[in-house]
C-alpha atoms as a PDB file:
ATOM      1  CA  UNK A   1       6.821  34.792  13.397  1.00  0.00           C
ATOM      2  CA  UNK A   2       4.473  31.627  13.547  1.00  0.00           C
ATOM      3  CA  UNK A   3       6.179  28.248  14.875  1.00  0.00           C
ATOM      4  CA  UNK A   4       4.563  26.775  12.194  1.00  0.00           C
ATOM      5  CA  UNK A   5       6.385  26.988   8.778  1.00  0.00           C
ATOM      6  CA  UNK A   6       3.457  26.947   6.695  1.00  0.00           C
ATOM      7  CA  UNK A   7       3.821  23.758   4.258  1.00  0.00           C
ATOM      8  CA  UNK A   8       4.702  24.238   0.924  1.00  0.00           C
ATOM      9  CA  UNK A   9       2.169  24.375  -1.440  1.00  0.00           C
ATOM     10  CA  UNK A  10       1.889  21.580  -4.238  1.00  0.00           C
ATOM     11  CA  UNK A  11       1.456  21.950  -7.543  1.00  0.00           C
ATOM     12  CA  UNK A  12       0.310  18.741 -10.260  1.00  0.00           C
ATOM     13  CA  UNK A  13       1.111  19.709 -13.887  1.00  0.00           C
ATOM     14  CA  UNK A  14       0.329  17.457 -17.203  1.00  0.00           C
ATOM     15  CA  UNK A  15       1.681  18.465 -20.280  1.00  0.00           C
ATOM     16  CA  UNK A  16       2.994  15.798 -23.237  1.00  0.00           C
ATOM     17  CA  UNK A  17       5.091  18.078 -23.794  1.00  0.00           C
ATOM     18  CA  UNK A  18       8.267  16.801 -21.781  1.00  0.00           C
ATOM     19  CA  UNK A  19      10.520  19.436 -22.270  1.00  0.00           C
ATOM     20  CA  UNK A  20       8.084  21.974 -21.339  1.00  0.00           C
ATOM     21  CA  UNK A  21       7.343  20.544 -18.472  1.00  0.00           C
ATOM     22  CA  UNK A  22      10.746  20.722 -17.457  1.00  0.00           C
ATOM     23  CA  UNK A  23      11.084  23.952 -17.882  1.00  0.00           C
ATOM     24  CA  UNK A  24       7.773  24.927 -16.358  1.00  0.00           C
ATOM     25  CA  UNK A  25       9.034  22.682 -13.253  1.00  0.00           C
ATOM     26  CA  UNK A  26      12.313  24.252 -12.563  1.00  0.00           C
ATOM     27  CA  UNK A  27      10.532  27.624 -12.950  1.00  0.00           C
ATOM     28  CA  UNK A  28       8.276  27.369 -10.242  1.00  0.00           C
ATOM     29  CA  UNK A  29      10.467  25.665  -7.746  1.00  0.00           C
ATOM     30  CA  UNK A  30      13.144  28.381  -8.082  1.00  0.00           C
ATOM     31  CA  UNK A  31      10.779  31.298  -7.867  1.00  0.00           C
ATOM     32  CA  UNK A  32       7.739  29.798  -5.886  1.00  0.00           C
ATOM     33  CA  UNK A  33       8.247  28.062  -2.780  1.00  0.00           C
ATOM     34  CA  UNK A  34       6.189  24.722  -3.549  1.00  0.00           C
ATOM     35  CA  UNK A  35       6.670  20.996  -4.638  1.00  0.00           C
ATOM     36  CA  UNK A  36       6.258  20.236  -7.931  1.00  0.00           C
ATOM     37  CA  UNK A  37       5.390  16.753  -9.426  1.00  0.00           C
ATOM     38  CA  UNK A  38       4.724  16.594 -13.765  1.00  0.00           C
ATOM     39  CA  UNK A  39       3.640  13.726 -15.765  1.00  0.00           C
ATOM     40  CA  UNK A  40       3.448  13.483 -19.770  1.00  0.00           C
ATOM     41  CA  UNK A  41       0.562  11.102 -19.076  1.00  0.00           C
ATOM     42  CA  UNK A  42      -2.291  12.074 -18.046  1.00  0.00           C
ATOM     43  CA  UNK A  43      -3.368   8.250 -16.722  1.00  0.00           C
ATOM     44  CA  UNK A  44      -0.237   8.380 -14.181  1.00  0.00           C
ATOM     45  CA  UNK A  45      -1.211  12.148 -13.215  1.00  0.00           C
ATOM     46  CA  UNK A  46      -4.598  10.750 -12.358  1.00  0.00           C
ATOM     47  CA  UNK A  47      -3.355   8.457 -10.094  1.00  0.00           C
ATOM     48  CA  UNK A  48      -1.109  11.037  -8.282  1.00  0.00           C
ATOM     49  CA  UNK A  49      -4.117  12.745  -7.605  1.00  0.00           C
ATOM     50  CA  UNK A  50      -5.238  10.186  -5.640  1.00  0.00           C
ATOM     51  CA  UNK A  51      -2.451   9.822  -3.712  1.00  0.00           C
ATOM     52  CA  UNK A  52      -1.312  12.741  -3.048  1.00  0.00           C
ATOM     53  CA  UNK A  53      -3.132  16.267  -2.092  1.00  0.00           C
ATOM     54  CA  UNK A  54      -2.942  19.380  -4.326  1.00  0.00           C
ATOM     55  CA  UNK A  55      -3.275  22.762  -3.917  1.00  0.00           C
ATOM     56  CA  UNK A  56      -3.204  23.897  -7.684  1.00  0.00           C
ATOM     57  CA  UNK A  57      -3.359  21.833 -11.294  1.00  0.00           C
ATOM     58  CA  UNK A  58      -2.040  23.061 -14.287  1.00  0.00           C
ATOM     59  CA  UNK A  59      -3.150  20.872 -17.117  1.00  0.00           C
ATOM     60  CA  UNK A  60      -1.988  21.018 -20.939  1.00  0.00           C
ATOM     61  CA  UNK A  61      -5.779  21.425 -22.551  1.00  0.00           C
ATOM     62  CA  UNK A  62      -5.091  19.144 -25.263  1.00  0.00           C
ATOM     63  CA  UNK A  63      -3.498  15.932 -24.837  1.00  0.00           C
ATOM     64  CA  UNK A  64      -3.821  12.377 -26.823  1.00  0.00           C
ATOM     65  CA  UNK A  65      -5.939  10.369 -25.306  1.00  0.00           C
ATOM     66  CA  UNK A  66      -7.838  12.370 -22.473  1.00  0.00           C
ATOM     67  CA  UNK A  67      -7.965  16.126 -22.353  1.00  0.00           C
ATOM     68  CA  UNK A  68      -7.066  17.885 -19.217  1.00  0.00           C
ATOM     69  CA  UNK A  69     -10.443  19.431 -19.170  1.00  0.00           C
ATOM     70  CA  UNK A  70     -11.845  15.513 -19.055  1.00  0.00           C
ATOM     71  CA  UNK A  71      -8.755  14.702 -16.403  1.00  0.00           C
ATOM     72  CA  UNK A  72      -9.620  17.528 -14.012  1.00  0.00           C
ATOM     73  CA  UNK A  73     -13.460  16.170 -14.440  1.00  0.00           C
ATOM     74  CA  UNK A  74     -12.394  12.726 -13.715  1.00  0.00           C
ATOM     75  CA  UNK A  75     -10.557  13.255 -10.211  1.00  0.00           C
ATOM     76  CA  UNK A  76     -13.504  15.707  -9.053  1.00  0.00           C
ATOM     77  CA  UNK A  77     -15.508  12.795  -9.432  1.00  0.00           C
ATOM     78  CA  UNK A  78     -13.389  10.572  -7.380  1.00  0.00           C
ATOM     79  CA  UNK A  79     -12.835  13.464  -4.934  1.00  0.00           C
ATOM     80  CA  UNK A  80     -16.420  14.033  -4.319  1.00  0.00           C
ATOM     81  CA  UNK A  81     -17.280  10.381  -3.938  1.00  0.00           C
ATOM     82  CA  UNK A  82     -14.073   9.909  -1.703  1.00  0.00           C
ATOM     83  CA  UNK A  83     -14.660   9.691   2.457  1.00  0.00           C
ATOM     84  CA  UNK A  84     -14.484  12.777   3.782  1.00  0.00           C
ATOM     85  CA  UNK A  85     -15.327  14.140   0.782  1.00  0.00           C
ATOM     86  CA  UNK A  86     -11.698  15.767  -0.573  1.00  0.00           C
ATOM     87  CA  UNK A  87     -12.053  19.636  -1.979  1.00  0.00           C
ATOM     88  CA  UNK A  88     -11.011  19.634  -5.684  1.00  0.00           C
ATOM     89  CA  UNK A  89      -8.016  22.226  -6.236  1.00  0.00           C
ATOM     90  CA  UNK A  90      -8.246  24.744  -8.829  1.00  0.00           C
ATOM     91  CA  UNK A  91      -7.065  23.928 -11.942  1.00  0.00           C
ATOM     92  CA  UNK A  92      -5.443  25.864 -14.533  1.00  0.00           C
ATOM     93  CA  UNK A  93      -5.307  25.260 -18.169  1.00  0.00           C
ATOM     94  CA  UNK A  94      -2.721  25.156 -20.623  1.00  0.00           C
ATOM     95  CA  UNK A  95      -3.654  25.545 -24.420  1.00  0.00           C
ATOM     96  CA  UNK A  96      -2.527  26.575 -27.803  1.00  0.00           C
ATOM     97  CA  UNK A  97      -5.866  26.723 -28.993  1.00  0.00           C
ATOM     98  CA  UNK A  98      -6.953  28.934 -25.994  1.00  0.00           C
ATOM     99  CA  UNK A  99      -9.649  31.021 -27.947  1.00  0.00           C
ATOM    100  CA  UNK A 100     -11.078  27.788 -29.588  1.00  0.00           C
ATOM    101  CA  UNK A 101     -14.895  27.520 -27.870  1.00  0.00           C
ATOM    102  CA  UNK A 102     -14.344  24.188 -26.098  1.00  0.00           C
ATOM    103  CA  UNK A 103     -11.333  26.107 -24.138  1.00  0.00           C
ATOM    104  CA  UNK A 104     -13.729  29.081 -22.971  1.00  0.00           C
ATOM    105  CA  UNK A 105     -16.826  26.486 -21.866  1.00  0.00           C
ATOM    106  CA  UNK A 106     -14.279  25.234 -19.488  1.00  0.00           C
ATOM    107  CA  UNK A 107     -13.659  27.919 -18.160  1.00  0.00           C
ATOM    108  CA  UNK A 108     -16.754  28.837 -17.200  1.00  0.00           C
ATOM    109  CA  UNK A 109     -16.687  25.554 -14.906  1.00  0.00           C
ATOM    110  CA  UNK A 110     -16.141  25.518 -11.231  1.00  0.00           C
ATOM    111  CA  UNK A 111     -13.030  25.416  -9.966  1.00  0.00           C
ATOM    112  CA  UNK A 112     -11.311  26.600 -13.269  1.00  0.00           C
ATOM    113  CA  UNK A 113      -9.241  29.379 -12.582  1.00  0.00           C
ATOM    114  CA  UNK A 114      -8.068  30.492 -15.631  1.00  0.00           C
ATOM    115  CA  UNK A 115      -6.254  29.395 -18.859  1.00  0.00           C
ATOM    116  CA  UNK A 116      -2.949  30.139 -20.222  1.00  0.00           C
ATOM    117  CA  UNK A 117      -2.555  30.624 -23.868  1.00  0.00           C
ATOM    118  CA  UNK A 118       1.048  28.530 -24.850  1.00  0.00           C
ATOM    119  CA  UNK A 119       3.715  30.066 -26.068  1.00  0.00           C
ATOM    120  CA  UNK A 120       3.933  31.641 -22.415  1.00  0.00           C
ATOM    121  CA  UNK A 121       5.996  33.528 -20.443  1.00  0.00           C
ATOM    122  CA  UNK A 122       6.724  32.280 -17.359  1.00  0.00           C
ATOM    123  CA  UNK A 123       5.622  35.602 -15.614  1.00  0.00           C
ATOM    124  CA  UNK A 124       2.875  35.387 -16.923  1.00  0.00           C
ATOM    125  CA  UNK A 125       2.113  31.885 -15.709  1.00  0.00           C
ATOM    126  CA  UNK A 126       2.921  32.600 -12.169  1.00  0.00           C
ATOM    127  CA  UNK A 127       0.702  35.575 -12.609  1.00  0.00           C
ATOM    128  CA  UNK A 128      -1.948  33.236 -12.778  1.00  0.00           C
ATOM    129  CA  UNK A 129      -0.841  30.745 -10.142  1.00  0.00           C
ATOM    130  CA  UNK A 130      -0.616  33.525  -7.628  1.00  0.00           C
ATOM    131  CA  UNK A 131      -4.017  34.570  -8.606  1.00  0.00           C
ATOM    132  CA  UNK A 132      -5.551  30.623  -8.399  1.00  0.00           C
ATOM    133  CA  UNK A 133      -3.583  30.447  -5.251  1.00  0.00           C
ATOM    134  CA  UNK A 134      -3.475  33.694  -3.504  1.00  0.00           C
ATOM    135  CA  UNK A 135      -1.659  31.889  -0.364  1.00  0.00           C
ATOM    136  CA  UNK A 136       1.430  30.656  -2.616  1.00  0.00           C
ATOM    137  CA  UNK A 137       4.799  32.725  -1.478  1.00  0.00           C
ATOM    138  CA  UNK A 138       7.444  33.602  -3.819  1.00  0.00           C
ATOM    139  CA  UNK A 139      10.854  32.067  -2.568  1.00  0.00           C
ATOM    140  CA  UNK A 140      13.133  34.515  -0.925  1.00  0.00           C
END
């Protein structure tokens, strides 16, 4: 057993969609041990990202306004110009139109790790998180 605890893992998810980002929230705390912080807006989401360090995104694909394919663009920008240069974490997507083309061009971009076709169920999303973030633990 390491003295270290290893830190929990956070997670940054964007939906507009408030009540399913409640739902999505309470999810992962109770089965994943990790921190979770949502925002309906992408525009305050972006700013969390600068504040505060990630291990996985989860963005809704379409959004009014700015896209979470243009969102997870934006911040790799800002990452990549930042000193020392800050490692983008993977993001993934979100979408009821996941077979639409735009959808499967981003996910042929680095650092997208997969996309998540809405209605979903929850297993399936932390399917995918555990395969974006093979380090994440399950709570006990």
């Amino acid at each position: 057993m390491s003295a270290v605890a290893a830190e929990p893992k956070r997670i940054l998810i964007v939906d507009d969609d408030v009540a399913l980002l409640r739902v999505v929230r309470e999810a992962l705390v109770a089965s994943l041990r990790c921190e979770v912080d949502t925002s309906p807006k992408p525009e305050y989401a972006f700013e969390l990202s600068l504040k505060k360090k990630y291990d996985l995104l989860i963005f809704d694909f379409q959004m009014p306004m700015i896209d979470g394919a243009m969102l997870f663009f934006l911040i790799g920008k800002v990452y990549q110009n930042s000193h020392p240069v800050r490692e983008v974490p993977p993001l993934l997507l979100i979408s009821g139109k996941a077979e639409e083309a735009r959808a499967q061009e981003v996910l042929k971009e680095p650092g997208v790790a997969g996309l998540v076709a809405k209605p979903f169920a929850i297993n399936r999303l932390l399917e995918k998180i555990k395969e974006a973030v093979p380090t994440i633990q399950s709570a006990a």
